[in-house]
C-alpha atoms as a PDB file:
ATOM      1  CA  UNK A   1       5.397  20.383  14.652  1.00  0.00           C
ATOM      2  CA  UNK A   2       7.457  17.114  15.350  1.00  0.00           C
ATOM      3  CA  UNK A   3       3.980  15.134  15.578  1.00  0.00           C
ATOM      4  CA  UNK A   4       2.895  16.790  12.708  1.00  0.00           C
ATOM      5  CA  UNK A   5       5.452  15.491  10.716  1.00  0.00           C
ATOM      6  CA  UNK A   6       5.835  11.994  12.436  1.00  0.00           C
ATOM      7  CA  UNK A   7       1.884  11.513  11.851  1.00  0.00           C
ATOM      8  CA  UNK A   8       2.409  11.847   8.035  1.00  0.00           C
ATOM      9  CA  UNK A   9       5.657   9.875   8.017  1.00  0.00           C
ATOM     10  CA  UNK A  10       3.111   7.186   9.438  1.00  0.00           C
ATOM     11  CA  UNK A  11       0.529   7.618   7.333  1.00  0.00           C
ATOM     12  CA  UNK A  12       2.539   7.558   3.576  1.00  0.00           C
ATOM     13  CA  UNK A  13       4.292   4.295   5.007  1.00  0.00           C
ATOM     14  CA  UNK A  14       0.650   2.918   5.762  1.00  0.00           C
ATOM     15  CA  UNK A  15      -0.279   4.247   2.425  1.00  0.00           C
ATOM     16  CA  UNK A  16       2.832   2.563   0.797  1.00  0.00           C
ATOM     17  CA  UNK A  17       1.632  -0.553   2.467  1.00  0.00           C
ATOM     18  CA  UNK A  18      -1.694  -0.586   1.579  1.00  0.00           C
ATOM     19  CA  UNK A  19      -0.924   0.078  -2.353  1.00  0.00           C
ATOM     20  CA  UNK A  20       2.157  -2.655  -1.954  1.00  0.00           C
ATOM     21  CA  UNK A  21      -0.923  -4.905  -1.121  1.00  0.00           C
ATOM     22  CA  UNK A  22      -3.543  -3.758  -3.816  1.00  0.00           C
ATOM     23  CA  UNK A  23      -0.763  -4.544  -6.612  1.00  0.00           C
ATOM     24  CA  UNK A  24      -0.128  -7.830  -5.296  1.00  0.00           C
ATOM     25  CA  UNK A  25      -3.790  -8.395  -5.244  1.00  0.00           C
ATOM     26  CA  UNK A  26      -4.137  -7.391  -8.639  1.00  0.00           C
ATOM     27  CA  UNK A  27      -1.443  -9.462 -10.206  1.00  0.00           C
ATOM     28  CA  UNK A  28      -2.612 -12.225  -8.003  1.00  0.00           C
ATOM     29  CA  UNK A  29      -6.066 -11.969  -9.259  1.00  0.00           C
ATOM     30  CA  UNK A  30      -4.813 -11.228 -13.164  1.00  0.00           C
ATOM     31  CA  UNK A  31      -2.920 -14.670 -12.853  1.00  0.00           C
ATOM     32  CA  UNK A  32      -5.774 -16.514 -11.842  1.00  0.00           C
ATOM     33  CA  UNK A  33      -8.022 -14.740 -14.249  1.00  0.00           C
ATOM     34  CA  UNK A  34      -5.729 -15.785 -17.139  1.00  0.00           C
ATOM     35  CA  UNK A  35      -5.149 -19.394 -15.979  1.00  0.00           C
END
């Protein structure tokens, strides 16, 4: 059970990673597309 719940401790901090990055791709891309 303690794998079970360090596995998805992993995987939502990988997941808050990954959509950290997408935003910051998006405004990155929606500063260049208005400039």
């Amino acid at each position: 059970m303690d794998l079970f719940l360090q596995s998805i401790i992993n995987s939502l901090i990988q997941g808050g990673f990954f959509a950290l990055w997408a935003v910051g791709m998006v405004l990155v891309f929606g500063i260049m597309g208005v400039v």
